[in-house]
PDB file of N, CA and C in Angstrom:
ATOM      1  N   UNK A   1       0.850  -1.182   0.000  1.00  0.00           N
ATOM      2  CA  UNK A   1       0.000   0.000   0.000  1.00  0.00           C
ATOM      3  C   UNK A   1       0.892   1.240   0.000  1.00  0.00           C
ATOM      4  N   UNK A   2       0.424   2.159  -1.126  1.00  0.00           N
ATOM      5  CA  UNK A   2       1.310   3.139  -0.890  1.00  0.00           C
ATOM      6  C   UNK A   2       0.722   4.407   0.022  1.00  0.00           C
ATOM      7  N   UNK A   3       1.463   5.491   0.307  1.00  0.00           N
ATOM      8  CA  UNK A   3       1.066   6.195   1.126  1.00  0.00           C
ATOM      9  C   UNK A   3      -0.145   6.965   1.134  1.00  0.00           C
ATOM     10  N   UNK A   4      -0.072   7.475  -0.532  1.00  0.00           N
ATOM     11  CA  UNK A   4      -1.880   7.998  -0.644  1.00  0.00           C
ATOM     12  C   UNK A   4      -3.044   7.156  -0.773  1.00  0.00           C
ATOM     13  N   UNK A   5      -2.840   5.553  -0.780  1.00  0.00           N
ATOM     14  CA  UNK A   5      -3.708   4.757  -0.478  1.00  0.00           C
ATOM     15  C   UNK A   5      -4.347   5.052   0.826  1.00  0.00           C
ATOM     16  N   UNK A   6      -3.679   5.125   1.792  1.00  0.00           N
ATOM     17  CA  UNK A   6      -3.362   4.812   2.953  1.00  0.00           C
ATOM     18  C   UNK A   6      -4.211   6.202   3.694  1.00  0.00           C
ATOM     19  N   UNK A   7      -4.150   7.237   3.117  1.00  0.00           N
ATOM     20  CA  UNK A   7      -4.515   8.472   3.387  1.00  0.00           C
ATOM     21  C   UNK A   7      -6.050   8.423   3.627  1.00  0.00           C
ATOM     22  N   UNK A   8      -6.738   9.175   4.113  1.00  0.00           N
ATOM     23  CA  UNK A   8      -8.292   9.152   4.359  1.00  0.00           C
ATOM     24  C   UNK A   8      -8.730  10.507   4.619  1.00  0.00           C
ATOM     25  N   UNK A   9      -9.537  11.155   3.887  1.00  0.00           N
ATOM     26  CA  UNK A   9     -10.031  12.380   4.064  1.00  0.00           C
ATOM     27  C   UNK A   9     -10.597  12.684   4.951  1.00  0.00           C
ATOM     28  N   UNK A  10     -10.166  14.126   5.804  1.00  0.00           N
ATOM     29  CA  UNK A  10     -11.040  14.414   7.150  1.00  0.00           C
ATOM     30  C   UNK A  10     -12.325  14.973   6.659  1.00  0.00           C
ATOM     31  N   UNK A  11     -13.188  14.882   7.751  1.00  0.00           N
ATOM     32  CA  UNK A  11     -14.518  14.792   7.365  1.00  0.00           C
ATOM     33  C   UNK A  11     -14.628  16.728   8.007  1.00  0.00           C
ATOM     34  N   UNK A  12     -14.939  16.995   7.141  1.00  0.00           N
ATOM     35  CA  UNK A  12     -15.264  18.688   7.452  1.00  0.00           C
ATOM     36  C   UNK A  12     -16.849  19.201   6.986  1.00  0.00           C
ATOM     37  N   UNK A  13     -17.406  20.643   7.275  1.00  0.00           N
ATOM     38  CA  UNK A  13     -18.177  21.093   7.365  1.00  0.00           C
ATOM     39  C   UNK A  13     -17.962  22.593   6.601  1.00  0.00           C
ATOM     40  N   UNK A  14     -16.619  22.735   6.195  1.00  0.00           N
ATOM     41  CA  UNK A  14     -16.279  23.491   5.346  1.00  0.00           C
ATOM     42  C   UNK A  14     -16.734  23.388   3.688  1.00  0.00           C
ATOM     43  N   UNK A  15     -17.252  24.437   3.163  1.00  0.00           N
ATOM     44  CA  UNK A  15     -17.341  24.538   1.691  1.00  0.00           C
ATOM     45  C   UNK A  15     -16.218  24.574   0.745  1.00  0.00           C
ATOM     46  N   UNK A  16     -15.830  23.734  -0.165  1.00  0.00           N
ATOM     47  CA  UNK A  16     -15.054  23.649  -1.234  1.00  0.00           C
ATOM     48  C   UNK A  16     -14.990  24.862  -2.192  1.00  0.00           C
ATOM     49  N   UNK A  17     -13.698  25.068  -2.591  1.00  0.00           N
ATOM     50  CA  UNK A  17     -14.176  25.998  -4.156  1.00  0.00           C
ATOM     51  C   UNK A  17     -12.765  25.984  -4.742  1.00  0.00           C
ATOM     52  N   UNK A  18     -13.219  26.003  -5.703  1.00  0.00           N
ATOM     53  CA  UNK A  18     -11.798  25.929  -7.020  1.00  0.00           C
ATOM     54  C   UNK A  18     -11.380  27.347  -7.188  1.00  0.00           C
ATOM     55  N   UNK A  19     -10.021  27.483  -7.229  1.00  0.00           N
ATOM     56  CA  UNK A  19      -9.933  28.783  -7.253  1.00  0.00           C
ATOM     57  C   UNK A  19      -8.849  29.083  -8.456  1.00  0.00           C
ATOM     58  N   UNK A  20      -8.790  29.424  -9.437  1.00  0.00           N
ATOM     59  CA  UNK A  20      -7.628  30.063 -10.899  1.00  0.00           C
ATOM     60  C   UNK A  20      -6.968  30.989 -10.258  1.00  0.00           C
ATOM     61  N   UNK A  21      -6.101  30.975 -10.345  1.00  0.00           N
ATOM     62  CA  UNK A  21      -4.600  32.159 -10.114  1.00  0.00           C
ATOM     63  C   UNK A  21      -3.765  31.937 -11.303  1.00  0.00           C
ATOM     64  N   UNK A  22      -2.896  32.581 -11.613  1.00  0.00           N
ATOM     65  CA  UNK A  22      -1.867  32.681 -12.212  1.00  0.00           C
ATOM     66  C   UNK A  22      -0.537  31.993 -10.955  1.00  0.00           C
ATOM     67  N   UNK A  23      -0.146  31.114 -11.988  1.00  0.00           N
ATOM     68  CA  UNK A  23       1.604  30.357 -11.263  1.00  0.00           C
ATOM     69  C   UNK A  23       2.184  31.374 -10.380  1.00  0.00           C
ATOM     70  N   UNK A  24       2.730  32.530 -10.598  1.00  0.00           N
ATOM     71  CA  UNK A  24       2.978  33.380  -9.984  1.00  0.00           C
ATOM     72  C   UNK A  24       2.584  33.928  -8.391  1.00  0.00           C
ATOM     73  N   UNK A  25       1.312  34.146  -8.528  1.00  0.00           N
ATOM     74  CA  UNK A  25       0.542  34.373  -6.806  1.00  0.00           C
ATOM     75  C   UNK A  25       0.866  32.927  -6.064  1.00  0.00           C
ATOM     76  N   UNK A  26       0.166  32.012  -6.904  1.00  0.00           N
ATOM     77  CA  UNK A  26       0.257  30.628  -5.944  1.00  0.00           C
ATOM     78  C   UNK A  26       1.763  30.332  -5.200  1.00  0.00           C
ATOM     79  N   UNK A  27       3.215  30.440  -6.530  1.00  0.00           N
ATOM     80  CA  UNK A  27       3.727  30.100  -5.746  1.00  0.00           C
ATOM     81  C   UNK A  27       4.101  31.072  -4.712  1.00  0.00           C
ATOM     82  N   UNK A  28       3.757  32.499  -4.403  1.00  0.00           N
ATOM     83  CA  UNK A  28       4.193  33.359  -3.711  1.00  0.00           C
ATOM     84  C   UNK A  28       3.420  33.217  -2.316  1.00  0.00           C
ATOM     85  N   UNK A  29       2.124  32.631  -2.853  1.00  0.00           N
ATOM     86  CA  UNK A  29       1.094  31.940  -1.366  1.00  0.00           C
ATOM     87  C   UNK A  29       1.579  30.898  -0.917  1.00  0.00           C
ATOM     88  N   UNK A  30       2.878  29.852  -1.378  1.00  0.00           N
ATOM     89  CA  UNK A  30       2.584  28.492  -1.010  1.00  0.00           C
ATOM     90  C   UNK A  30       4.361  29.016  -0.076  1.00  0.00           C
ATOM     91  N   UNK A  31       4.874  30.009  -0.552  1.00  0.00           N
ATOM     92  CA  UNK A  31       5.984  30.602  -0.014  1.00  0.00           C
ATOM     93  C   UNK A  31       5.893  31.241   0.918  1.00  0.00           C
ATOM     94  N   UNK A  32       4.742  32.058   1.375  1.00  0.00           N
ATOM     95  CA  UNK A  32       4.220  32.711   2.427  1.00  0.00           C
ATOM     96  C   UNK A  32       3.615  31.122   3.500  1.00  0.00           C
ATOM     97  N   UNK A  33       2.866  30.507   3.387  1.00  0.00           N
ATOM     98  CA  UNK A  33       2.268  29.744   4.087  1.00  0.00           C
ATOM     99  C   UNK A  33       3.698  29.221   4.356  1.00  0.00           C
ATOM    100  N   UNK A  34       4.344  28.686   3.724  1.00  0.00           N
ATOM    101  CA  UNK A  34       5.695  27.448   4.466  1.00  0.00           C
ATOM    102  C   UNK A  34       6.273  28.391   5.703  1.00  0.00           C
ATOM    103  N   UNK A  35       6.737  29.599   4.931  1.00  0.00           N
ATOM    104  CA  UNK A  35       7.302  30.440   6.229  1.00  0.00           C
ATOM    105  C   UNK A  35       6.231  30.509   7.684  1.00  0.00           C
ATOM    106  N   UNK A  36       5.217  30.772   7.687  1.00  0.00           N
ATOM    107  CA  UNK A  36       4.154  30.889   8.557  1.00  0.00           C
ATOM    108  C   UNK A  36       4.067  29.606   9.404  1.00  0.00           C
ATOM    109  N   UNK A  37       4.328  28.738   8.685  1.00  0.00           N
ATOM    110  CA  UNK A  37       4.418  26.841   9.305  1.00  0.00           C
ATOM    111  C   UNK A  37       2.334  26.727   8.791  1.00  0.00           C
ATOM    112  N   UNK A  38       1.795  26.931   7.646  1.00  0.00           N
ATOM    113  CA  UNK A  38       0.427  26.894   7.947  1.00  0.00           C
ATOM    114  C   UNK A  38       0.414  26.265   6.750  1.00  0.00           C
ATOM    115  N   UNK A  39      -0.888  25.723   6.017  1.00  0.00           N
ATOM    116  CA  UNK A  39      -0.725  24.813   4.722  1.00  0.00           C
ATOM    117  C   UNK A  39      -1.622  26.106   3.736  1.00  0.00           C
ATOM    118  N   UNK A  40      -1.609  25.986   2.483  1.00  0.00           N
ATOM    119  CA  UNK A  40      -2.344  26.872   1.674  1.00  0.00           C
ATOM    120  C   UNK A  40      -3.558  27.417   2.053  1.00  0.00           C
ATOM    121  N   UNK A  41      -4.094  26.681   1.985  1.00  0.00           N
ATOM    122  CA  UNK A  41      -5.979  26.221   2.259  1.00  0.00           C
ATOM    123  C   UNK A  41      -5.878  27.636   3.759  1.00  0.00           C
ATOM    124  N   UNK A  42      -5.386  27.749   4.538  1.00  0.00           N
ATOM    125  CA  UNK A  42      -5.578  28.205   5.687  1.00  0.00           C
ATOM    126  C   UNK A  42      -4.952  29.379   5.829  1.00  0.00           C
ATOM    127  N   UNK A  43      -3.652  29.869   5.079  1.00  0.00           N
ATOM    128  CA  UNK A  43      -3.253  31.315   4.443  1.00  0.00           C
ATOM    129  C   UNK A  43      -4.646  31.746   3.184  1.00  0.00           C
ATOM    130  N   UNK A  44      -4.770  31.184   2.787  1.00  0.00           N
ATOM    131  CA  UNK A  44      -5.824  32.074   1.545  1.00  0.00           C
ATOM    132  C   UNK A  44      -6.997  32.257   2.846  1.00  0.00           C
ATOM    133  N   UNK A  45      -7.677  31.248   3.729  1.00  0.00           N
ATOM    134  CA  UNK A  45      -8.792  31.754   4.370  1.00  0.00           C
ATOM    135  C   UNK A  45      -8.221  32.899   5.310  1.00  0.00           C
ATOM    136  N   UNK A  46      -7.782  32.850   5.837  1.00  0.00           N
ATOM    137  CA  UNK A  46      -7.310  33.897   6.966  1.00  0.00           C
ATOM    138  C   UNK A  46      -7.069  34.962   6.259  1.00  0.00           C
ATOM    139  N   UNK A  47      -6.477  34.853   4.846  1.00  0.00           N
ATOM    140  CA  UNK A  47      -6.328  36.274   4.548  1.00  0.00           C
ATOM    141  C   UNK A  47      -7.691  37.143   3.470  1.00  0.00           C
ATOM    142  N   UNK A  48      -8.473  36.267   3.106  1.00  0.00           N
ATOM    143  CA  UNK A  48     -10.159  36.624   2.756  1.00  0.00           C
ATOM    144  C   UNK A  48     -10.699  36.785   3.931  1.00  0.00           C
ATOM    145  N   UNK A  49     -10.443  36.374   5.380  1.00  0.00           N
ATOM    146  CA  UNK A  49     -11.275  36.919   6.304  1.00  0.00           C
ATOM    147  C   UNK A  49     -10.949  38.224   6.727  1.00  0.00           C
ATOM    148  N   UNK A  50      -9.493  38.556   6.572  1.00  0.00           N
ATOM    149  CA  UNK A  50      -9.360  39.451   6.532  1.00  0.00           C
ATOM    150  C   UNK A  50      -9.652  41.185   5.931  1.00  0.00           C
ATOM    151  N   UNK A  51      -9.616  40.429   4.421  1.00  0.00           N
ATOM    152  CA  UNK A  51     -10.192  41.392   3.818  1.00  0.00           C
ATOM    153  C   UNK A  51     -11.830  41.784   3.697  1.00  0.00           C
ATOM    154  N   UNK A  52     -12.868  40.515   4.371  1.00  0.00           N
ATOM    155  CA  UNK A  52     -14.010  40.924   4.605  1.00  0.00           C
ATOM    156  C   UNK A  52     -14.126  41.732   5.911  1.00  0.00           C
ATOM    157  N   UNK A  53     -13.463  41.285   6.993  1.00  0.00           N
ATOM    158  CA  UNK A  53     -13.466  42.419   7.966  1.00  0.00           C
ATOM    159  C   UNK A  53     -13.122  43.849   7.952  1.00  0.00           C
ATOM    160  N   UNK A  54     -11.981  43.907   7.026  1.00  0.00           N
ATOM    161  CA  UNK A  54     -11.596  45.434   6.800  1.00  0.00           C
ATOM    162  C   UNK A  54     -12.670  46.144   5.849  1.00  0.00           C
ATOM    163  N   UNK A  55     -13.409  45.187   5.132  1.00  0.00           N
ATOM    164  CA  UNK A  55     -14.337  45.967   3.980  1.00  0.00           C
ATOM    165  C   UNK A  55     -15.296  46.335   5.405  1.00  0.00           C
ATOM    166  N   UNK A  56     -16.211  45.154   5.829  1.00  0.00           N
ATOM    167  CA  UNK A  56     -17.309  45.878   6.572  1.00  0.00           C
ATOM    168  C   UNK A  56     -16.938  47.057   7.215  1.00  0.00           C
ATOM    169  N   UNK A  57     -15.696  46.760   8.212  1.00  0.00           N
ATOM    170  CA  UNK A  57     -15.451  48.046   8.942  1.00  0.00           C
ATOM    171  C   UNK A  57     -15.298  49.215   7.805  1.00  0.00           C
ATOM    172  N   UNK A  58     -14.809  49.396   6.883  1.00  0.00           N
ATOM    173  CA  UNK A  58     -14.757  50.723   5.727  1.00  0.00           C
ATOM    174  C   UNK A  58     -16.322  51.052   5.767  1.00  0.00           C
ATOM    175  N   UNK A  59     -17.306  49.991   5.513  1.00  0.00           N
ATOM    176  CA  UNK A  59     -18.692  50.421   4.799  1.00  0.00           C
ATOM    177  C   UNK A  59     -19.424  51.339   6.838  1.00  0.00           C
ATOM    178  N   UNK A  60     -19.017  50.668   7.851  1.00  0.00           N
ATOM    179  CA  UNK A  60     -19.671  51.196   9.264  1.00  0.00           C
ATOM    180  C   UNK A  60     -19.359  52.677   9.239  1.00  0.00           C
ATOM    181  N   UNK A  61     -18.105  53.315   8.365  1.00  0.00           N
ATOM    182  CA  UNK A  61     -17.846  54.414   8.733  1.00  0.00           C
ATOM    183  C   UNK A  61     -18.108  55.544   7.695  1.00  0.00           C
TER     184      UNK A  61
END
């Protein structure tokens, strides 16, 4: 058995989505996340939550 046999998907409650970038951003996201110690998936969310928080707060004022 090889190792991605072996692998088993965690069961989440999170929504999926495909996302297009250009080679360029990705690898500059997958370069940012290694430094951070965090995996892709969890630099792109943190940093869209980010930018929805800074929008609402712009629209309160």
């Amino acid at each position: 058995m090889t190792f991605t046999q072996s692998v088993k998907a965690v069961p989440t409650n999170l929504s999926k989505t495909m996302v297009y970038m250009p080679d360029e951003l990705k690898e500059a996201l997958v370069k940012r996340a290694k430094r951070e110690n965090r995996s892709l998936s969890n630099l792109i969310v943190t940093l869209l939550q980010e930018v929805v928080k800074n929008a609402e707060s712009e629209t309160k004022n």
